[in-house]
C-alpha atoms as a PDB file:
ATOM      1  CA  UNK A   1       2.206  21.246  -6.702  1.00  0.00           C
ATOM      2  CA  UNK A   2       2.889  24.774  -8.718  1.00  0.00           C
ATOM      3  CA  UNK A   3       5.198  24.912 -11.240  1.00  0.00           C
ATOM      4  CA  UNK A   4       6.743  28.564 -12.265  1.00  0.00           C
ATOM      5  CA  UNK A   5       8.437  28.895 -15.454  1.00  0.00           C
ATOM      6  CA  UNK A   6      11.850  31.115 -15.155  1.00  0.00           C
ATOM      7  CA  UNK A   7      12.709  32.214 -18.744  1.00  0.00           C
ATOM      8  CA  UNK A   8      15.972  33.098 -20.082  1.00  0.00           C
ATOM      9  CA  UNK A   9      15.902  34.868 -22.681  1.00  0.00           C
ATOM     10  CA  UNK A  10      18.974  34.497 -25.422  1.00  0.00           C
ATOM     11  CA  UNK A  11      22.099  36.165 -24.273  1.00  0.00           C
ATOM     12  CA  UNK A  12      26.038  35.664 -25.000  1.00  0.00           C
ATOM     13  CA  UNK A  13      28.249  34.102 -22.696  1.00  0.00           C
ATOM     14  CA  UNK A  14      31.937  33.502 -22.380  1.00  0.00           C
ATOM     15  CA  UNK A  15      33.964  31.323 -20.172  1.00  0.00           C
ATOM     16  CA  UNK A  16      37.767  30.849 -19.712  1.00  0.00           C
ATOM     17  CA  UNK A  17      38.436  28.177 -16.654  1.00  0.00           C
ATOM     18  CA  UNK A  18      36.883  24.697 -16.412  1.00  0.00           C
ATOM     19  CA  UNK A  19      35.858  26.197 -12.830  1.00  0.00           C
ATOM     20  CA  UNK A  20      31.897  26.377 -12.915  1.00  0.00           C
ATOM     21  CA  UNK A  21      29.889  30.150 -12.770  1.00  0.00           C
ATOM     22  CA  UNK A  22      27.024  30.862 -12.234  1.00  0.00           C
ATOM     23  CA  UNK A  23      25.827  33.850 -14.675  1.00  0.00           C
ATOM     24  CA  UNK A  24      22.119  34.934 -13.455  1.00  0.00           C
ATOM     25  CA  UNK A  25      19.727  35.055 -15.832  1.00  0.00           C
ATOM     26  CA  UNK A  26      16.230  35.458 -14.915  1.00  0.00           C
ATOM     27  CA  UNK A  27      14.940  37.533 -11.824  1.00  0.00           C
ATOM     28  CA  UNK A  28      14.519  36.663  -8.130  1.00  0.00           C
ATOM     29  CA  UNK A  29      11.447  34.746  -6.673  1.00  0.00           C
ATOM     30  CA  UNK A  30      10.343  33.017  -3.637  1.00  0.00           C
ATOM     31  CA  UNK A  31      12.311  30.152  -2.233  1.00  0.00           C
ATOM     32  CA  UNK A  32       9.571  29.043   0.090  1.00  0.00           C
ATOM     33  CA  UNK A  33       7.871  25.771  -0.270  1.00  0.00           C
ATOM     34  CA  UNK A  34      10.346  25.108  -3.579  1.00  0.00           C
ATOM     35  CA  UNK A  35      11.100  21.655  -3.368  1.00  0.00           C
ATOM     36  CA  UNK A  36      12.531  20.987  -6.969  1.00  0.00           C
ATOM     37  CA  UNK A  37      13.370  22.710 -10.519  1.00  0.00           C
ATOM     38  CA  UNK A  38      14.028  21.018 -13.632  1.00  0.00           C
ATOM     39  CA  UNK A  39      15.871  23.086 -16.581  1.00  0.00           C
ATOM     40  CA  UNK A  40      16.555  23.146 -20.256  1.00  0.00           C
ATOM     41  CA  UNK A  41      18.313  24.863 -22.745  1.00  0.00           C
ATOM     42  CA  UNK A  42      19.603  25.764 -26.273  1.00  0.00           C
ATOM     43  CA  UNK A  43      22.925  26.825 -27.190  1.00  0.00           C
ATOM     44  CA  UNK A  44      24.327  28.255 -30.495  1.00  0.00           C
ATOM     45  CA  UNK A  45      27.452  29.486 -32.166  1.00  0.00           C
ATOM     46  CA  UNK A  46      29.431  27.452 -29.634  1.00  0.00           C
ATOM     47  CA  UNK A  47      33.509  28.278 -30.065  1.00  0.00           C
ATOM     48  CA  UNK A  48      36.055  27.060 -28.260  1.00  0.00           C
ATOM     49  CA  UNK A  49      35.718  24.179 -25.272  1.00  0.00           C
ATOM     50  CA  UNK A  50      32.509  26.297 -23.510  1.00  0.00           C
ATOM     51  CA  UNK A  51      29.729  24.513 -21.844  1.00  0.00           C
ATOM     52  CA  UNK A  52      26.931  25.372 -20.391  1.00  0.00           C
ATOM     53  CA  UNK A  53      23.836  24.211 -17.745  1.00  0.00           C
ATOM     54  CA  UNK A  54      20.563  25.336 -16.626  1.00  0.00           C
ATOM     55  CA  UNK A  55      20.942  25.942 -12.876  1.00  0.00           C
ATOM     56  CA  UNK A  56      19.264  28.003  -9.502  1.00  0.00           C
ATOM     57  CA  UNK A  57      20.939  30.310  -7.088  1.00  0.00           C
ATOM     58  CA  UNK A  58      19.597  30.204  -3.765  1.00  0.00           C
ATOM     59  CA  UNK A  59      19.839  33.544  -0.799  1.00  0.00           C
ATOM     60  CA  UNK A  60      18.716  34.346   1.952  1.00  0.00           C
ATOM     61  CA  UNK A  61      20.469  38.114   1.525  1.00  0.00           C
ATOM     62  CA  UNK A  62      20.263  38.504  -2.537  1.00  0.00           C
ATOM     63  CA  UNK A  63      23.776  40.674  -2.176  1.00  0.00           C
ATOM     64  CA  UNK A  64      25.499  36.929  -0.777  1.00  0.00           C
ATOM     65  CA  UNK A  65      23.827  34.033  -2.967  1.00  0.00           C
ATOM     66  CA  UNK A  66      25.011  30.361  -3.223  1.00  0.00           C
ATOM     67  CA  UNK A  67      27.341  28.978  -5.670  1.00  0.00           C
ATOM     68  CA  UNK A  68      24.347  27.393  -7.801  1.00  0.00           C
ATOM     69  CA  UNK A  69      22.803  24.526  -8.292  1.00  0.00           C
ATOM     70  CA  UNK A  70      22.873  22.484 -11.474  1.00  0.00           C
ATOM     71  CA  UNK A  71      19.036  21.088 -12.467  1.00  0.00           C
ATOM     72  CA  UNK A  72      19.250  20.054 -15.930  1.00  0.00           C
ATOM     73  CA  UNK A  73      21.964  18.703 -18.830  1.00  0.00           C
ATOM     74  CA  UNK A  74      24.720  19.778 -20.083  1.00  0.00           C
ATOM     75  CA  UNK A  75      24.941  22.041 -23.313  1.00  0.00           C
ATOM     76  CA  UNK A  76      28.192  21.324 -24.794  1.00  0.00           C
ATOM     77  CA  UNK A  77      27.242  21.535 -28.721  1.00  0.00           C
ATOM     78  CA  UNK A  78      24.697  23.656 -30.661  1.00  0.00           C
ATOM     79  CA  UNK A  79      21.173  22.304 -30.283  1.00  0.00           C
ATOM     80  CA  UNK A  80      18.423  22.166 -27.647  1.00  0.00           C
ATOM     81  CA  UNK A  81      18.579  19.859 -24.294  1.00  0.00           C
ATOM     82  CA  UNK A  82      15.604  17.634 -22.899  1.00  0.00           C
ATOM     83  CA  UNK A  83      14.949  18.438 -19.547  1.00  0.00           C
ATOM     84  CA  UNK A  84      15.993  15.892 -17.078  1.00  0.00           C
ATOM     85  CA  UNK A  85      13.976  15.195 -14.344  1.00  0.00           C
ATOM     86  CA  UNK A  86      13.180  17.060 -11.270  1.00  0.00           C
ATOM     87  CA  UNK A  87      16.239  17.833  -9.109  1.00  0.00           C
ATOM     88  CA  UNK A  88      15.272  18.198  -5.499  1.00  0.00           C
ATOM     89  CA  UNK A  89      16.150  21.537  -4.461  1.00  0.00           C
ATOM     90  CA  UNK A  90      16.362  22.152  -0.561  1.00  0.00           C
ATOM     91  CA  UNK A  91      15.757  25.919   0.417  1.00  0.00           C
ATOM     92  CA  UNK A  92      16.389  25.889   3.886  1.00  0.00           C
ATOM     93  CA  UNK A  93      16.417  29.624   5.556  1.00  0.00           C
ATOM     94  CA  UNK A  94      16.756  30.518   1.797  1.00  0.00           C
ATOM     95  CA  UNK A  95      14.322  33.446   1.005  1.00  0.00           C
ATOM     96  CA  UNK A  96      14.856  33.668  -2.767  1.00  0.00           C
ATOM     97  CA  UNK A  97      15.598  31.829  -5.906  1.00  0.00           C
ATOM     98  CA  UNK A  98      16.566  32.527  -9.693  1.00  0.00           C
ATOM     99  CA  UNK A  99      17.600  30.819 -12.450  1.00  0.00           C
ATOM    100  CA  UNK A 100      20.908  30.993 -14.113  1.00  0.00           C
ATOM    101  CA  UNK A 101      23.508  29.170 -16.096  1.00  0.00           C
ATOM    102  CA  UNK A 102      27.242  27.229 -14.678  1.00  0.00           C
ATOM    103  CA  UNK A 103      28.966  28.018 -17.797  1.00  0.00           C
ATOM    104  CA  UNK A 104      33.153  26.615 -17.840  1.00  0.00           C
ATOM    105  CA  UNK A 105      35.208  25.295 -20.148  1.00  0.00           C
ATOM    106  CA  UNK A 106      35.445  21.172 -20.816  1.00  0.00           C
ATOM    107  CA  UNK A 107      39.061  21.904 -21.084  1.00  0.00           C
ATOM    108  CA  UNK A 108      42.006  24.116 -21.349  1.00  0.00           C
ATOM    109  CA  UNK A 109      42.074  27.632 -20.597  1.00  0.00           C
ATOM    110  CA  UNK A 110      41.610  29.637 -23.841  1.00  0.00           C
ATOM    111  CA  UNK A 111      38.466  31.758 -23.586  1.00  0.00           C
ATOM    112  CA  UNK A 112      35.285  30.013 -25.171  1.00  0.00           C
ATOM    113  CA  UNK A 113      31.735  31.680 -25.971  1.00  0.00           C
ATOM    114  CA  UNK A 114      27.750  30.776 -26.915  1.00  0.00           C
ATOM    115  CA  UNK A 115      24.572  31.809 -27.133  1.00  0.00           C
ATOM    116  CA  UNK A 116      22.278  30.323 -24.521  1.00  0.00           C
ATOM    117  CA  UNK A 117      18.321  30.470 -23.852  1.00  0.00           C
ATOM    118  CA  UNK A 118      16.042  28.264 -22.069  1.00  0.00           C
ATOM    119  CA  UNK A 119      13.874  27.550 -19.158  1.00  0.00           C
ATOM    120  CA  UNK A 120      13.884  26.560 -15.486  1.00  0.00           C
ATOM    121  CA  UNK A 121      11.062  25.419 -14.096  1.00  0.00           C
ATOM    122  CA  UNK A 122      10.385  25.625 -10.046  1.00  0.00           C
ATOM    123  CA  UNK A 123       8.302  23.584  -8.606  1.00  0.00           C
ATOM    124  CA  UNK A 124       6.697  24.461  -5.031  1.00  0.00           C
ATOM    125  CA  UNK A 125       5.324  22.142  -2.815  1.00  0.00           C
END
């Protein structure tokens, strides 16, 4: 088993629908042999209802990616996450992978922001 840390670095982020998005954060890697990532996070000067959660994008064609996947808690408060454990991760045809954040609102509709950094880890094999 390899593990290959994915950092994100500490960025701002808005959201203004309680419909998940992914925002990428990290660069492209290889999707082959993954077979499970695990995430975590830290969030600051929360406003509003946002919320946040470590997550990978899978492609085959980086210019059409997934949705995203969700692989550790959520963030919806300033402070750090534990990582959960592994979430199995199935890559398929997928070629490539990269690490992200589903950021939404809990509620409402009125536009929300945060700071966010953290990790996702991949695992391979």
């Amino acid at each position: 088993m390899n593990v290959l840390p994915q950092y994100m670095s500490w960025a701002g982020y808005a959201a203004i629908s309680t419909t998940e998005l992914f925002i990428p954060a990290g660069p492209w890697a290889s999707a082959a042999n993954l077979s499970a990532a695990k995430g975590y996070g830290e969030m600051r000067g929360r406003t509003g209802q946002f919320q946040a959660k470590p997550a990978v994008q899978l492609a085959n064609d980086v210019r059409s990616p997934s949705a995203g996947t969700a692989v550790g808690a959520t963030l919806t408060g300033d402070g750090v996450s534990d990582p959960n454990g592994n979430t199995a991760i199935t890559s398929g045809t997928s070629k490539y992978v990269r690490p992200g954040w589903l950021v939404s609102l809990v509620t409402g509709s009125t536009l929300a922001t945060a700071q966010l950094a953290g990790v996702v880890e991949l695992i391979y094999g």
